[in-house]
N, C-alpha and C. Protein backbone atom coordinates (compact mmCIF):
# COMPACT_ATOMS: atom_id res chain seq x y z
N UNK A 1 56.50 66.47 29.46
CA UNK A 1 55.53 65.78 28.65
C UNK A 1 54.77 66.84 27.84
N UNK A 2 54.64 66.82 26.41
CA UNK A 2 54.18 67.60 25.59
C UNK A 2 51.78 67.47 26.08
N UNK A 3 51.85 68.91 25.43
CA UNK A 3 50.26 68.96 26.05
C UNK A 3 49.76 67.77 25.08
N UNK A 4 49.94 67.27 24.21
CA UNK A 4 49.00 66.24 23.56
C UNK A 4 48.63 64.67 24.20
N UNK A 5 50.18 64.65 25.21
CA UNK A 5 50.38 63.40 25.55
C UNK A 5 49.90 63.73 26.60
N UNK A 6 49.64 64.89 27.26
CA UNK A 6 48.77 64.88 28.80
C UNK A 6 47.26 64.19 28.23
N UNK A 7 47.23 65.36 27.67
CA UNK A 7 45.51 65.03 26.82
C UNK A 7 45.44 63.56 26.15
N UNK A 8 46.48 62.75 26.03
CA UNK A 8 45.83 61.51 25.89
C UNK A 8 45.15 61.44 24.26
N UNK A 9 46.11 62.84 23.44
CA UNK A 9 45.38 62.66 22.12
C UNK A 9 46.81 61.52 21.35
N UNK A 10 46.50 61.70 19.88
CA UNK A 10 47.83 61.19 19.13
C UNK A 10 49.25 61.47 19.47
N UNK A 11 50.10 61.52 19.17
CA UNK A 11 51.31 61.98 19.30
C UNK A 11 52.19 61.10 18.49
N UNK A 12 53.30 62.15 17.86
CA UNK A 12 54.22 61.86 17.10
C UNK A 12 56.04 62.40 17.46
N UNK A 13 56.62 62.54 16.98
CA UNK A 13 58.28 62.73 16.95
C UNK A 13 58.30 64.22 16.89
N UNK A 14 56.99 64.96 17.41
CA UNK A 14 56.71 66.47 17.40
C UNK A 14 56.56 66.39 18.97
N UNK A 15 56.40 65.60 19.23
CA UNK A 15 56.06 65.59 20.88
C UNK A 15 57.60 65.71 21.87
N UNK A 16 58.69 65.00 20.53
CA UNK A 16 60.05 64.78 21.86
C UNK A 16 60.30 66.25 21.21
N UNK A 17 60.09 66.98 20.20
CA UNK A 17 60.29 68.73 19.59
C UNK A 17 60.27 69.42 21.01
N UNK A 18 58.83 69.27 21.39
CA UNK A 18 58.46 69.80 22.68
C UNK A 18 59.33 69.36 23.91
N UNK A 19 59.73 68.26 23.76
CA UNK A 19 60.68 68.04 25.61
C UNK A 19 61.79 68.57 25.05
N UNK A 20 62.74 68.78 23.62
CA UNK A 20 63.63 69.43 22.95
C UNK A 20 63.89 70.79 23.88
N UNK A 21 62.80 71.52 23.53
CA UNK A 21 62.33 72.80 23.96
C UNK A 21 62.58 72.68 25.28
N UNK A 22 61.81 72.17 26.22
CA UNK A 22 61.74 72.27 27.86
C UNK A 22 63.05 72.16 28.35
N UNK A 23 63.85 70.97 27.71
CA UNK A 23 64.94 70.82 28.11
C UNK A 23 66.36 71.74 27.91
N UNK A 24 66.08 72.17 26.73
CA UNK A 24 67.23 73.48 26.56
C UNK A 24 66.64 74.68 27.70
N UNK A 25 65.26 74.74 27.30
CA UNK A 25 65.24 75.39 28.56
C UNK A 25 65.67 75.79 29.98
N UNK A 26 65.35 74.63 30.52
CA UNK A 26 65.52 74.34 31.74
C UNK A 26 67.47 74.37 32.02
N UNK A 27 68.19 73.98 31.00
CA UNK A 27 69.46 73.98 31.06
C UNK A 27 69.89 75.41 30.87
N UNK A 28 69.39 76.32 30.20
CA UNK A 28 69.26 77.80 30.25
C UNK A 28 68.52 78.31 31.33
N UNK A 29 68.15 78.16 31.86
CA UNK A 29 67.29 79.03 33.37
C UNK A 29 68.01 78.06 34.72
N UNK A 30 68.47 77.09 34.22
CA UNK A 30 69.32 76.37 35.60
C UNK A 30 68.19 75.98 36.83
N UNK A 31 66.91 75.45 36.26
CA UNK A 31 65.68 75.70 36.72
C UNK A 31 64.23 74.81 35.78
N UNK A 32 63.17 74.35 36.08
CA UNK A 32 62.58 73.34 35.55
C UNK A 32 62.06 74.89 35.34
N UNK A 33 61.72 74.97 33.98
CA UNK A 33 60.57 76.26 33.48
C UNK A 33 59.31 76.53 33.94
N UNK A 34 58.42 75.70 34.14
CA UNK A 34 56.76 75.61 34.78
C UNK A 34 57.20 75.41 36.37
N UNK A 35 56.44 76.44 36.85
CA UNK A 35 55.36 77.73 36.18
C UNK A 35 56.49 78.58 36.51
N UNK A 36 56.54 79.50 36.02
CA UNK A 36 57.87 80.68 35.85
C UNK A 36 57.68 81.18 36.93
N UNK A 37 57.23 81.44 38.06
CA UNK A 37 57.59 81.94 38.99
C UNK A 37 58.69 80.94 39.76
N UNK A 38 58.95 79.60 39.06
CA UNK A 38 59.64 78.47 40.13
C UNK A 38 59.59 78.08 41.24
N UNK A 39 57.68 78.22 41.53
CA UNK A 39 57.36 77.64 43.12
C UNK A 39 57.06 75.87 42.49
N UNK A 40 57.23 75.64 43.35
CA UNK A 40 56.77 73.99 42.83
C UNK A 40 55.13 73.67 42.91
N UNK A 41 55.31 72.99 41.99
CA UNK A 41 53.59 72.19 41.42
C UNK A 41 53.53 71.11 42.20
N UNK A 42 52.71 70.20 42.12
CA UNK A 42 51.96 69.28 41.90
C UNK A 42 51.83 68.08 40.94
N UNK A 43 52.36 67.02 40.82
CA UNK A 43 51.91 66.62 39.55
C UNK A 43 50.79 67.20 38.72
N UNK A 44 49.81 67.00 39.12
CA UNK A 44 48.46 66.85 39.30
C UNK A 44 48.80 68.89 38.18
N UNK A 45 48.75 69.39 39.47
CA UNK A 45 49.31 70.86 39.25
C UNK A 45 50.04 71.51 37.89
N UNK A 46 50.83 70.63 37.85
CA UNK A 46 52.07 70.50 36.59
C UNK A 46 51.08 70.46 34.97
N UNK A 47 50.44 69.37 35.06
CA UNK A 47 50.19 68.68 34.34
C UNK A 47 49.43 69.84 33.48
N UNK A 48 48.05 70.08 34.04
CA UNK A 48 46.97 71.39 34.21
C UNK A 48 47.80 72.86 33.77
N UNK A 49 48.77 73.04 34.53
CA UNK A 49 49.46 73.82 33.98
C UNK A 49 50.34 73.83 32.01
N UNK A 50 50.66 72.76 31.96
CA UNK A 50 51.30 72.95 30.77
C UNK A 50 50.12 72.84 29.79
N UNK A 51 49.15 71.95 30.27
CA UNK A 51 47.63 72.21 28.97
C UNK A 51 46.98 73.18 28.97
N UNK A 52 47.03 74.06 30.07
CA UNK A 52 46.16 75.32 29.82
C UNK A 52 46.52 76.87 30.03
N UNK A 53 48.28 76.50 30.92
CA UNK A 53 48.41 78.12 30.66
C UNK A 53 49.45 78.81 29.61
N UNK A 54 49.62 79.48 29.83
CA UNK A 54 51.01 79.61 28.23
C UNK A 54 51.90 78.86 28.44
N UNK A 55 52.84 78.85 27.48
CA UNK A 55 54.25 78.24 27.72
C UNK A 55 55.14 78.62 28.18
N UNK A 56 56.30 78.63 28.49
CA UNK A 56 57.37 79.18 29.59
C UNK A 56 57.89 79.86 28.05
N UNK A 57 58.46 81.34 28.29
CA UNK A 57 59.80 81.94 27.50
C UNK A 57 60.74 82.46 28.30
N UNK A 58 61.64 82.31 27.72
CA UNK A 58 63.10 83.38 28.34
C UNK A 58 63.35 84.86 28.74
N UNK A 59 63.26 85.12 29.99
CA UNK A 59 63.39 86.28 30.35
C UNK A 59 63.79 87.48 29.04
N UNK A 60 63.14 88.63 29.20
CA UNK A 60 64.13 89.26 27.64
C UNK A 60 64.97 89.86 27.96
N UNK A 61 65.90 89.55 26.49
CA UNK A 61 67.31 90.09 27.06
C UNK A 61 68.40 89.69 27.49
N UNK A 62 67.69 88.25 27.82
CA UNK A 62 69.05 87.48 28.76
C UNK A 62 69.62 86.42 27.99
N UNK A 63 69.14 85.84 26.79
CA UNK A 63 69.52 84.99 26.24
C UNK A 63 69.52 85.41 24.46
N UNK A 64 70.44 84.62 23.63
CA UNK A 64 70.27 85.04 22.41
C UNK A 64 69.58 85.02 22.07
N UNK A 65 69.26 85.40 20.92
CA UNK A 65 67.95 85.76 19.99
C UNK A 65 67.42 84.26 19.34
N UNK A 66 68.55 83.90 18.58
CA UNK A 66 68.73 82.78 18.06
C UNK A 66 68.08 81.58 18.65
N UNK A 67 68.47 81.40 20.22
CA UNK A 67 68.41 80.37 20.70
C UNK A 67 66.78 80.26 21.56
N UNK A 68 66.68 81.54 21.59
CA UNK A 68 64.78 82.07 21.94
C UNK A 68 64.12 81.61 21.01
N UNK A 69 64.15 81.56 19.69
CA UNK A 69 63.45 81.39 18.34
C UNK A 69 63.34 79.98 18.53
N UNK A 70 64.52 79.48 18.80
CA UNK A 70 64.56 77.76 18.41
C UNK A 70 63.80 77.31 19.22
N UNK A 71 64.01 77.80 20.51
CA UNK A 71 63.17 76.97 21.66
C UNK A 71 61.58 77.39 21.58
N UNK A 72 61.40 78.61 21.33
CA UNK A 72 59.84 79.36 20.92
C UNK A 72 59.14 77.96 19.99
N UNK A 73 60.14 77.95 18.58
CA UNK A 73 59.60 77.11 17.68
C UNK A 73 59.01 75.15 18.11
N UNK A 74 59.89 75.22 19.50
CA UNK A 74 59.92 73.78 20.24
C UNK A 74 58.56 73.89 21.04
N UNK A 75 58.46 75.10 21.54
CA UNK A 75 57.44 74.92 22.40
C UNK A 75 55.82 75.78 21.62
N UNK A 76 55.58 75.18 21.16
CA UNK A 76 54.12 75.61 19.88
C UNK A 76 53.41 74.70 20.77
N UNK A 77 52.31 74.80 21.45
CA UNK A 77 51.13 74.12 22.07
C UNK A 77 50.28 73.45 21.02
N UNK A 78 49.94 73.92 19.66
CA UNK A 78 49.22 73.52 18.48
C UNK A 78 50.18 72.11 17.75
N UNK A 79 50.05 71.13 18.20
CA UNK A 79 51.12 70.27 17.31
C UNK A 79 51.14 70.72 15.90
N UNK A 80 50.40 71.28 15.63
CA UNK A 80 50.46 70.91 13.82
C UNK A 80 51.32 72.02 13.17
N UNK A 81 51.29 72.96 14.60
CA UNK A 81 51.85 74.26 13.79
C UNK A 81 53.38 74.29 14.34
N UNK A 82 53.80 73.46 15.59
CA UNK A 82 55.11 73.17 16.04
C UNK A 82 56.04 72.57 14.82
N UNK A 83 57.57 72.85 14.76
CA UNK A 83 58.42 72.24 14.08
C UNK A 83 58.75 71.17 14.34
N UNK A 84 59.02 70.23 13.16
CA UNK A 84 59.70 69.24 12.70
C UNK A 84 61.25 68.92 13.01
N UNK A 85 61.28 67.69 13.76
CA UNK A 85 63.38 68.03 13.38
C UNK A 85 63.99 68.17 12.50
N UNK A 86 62.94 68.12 11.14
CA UNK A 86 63.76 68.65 9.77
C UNK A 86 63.48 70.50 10.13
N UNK A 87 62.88 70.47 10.43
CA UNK A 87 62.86 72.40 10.58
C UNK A 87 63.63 72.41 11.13
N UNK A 88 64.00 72.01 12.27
CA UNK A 88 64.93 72.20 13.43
C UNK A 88 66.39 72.42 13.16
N UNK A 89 66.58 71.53 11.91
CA UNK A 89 68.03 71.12 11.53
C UNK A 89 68.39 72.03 10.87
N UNK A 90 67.63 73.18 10.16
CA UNK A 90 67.57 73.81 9.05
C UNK A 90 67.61 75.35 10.12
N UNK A 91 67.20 75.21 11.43
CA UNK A 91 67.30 77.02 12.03
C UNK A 91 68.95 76.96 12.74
N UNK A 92 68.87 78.83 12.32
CA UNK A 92 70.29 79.20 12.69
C UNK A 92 71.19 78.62 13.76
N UNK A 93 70.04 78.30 14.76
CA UNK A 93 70.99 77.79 15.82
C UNK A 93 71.56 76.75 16.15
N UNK A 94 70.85 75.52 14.97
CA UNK A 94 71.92 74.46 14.92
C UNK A 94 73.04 73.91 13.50
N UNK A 95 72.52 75.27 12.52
CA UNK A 95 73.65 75.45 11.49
C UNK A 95 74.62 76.15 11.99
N UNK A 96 74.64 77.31 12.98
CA UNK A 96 75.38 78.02 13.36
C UNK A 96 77.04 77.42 14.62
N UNK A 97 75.65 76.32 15.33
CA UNK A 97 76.43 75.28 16.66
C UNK A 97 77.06 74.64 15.85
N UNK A 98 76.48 74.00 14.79
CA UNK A 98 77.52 72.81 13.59
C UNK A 98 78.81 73.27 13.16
N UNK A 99 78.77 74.98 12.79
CA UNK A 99 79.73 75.28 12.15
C UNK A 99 80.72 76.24 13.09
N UNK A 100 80.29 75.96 14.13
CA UNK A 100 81.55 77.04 15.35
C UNK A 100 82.46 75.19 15.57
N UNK A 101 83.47 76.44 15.66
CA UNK A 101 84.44 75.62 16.35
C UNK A 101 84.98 75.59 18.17
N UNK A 102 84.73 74.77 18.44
CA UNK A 102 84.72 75.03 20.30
C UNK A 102 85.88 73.69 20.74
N UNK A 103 86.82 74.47 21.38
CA UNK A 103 87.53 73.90 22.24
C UNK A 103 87.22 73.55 23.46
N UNK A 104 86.44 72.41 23.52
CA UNK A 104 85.82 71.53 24.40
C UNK A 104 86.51 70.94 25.54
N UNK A 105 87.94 70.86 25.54
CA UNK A 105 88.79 70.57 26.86
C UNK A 105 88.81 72.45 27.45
N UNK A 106 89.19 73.12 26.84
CA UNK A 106 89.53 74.61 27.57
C UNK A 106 88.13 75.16 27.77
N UNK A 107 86.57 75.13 27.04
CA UNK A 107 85.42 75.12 27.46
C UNK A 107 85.11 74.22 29.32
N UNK A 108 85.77 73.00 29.07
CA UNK A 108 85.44 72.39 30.82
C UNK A 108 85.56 73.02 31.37
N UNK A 109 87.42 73.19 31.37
CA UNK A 109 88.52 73.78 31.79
C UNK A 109 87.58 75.33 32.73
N UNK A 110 86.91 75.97 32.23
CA UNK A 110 86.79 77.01 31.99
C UNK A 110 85.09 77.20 33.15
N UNK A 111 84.42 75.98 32.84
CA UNK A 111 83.62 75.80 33.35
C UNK A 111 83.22 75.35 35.03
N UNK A 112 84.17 74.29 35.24
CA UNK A 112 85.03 73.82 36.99
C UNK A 112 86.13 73.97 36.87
N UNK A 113 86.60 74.18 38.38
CA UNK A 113 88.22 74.30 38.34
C UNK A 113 87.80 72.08 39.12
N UNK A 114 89.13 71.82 39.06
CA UNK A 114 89.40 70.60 39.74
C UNK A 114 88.82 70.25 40.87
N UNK A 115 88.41 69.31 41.63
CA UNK A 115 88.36 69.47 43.32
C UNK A 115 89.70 69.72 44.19
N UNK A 116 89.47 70.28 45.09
CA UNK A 116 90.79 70.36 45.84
C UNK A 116 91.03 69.27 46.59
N UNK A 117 92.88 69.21 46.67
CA UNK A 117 93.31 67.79 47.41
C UNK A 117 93.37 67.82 48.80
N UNK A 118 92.56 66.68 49.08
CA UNK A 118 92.47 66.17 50.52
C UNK A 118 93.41 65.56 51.12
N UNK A 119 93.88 66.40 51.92
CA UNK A 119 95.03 65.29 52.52
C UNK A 119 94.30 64.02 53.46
N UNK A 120 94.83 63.06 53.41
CA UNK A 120 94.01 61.61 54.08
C UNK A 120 94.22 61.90 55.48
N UNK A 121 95.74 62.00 55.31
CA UNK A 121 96.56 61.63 56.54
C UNK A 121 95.82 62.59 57.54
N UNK A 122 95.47 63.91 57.29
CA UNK A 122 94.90 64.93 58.80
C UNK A 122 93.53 64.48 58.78
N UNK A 123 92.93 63.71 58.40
CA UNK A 123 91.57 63.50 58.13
C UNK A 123 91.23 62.48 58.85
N UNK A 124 92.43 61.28 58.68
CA UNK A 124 92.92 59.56 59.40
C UNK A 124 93.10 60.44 61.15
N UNK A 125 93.78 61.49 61.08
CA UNK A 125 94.72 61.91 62.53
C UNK A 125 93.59 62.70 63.40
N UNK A 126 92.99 63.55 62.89
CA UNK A 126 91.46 63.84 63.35
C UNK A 126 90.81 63.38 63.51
N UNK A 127 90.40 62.22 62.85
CA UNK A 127 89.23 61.02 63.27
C UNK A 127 89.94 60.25 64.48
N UNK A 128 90.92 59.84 64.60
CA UNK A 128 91.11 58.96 65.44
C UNK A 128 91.42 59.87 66.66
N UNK A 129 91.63 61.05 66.88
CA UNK A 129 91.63 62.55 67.98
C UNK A 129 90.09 62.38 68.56
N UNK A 130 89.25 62.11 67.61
CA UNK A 130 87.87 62.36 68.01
C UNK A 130 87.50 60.94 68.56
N UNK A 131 87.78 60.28 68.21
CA UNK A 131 87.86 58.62 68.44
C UNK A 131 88.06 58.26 69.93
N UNK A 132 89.14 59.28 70.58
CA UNK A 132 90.05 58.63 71.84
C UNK A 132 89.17 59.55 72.68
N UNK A 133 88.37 60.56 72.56
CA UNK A 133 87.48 61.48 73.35
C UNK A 133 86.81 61.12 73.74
């Protein structure tokens, strides 16, 4: 939830900018961002936290440049000075994602292997072993 909508002020289509942000985030750190140490909050906790202490950034170093900027630009605490999804559309990192080409079956592929096959039958023959005990 963006700090404006904690605060209970206005909010506009700058506010989902901000969950934009959290959420690439969080899919880059494999991890909810607040509070960067990754002990758990509080609602209550949470909340307080995203209105008053900084915003979460990306370790340095570990992530592109590109994709730091975009999310930096997502997470602006000042609505007025946060980007637009017309800004958004217009930075490198989603002219750049538009125009790569990605092989999206060999990307899975690449990502999990398959589950391995279960045989039934020793599974049926073991249960019913444990069954007669």
């Amino acid at each position: 939830m963006s700090p404006e909508r904690i605060m209970g002020s206005p909010y506009s289509v700058k506010s989902d900018v901000w969950s934009l942000g959290i959420s690439l985030m969080e899919l880059a750190l494999a991890r909810f961002p607040f509070p960067p140490d990754g002990n758990a909050l509080s609602i209550f906790e949470l909340l307080q936290h995203i209105v008053n202490e900084p915003v979460p950034s990306f370790p340095p170093n570990k992530f592109p440049d590109v994709l730091t900027d975009f999310v930096d630009k997502c997470l602006v605490k000042d609505v007025k000075l946060r980007a637009t999804p017309s800004d958004l559309m217009k930075h490198d990192y989603l002219v750049n994602a538009a125009a790569a080409k990605v092989d999206l079956v060999k990307w899975a592929c690449n990502v999990s292997s398959p589950p391995e096959r279960i045989d039934l039958s020793q599974l049926q023959s073991s249960s019913n072993a444990t069954s007669r005990s």
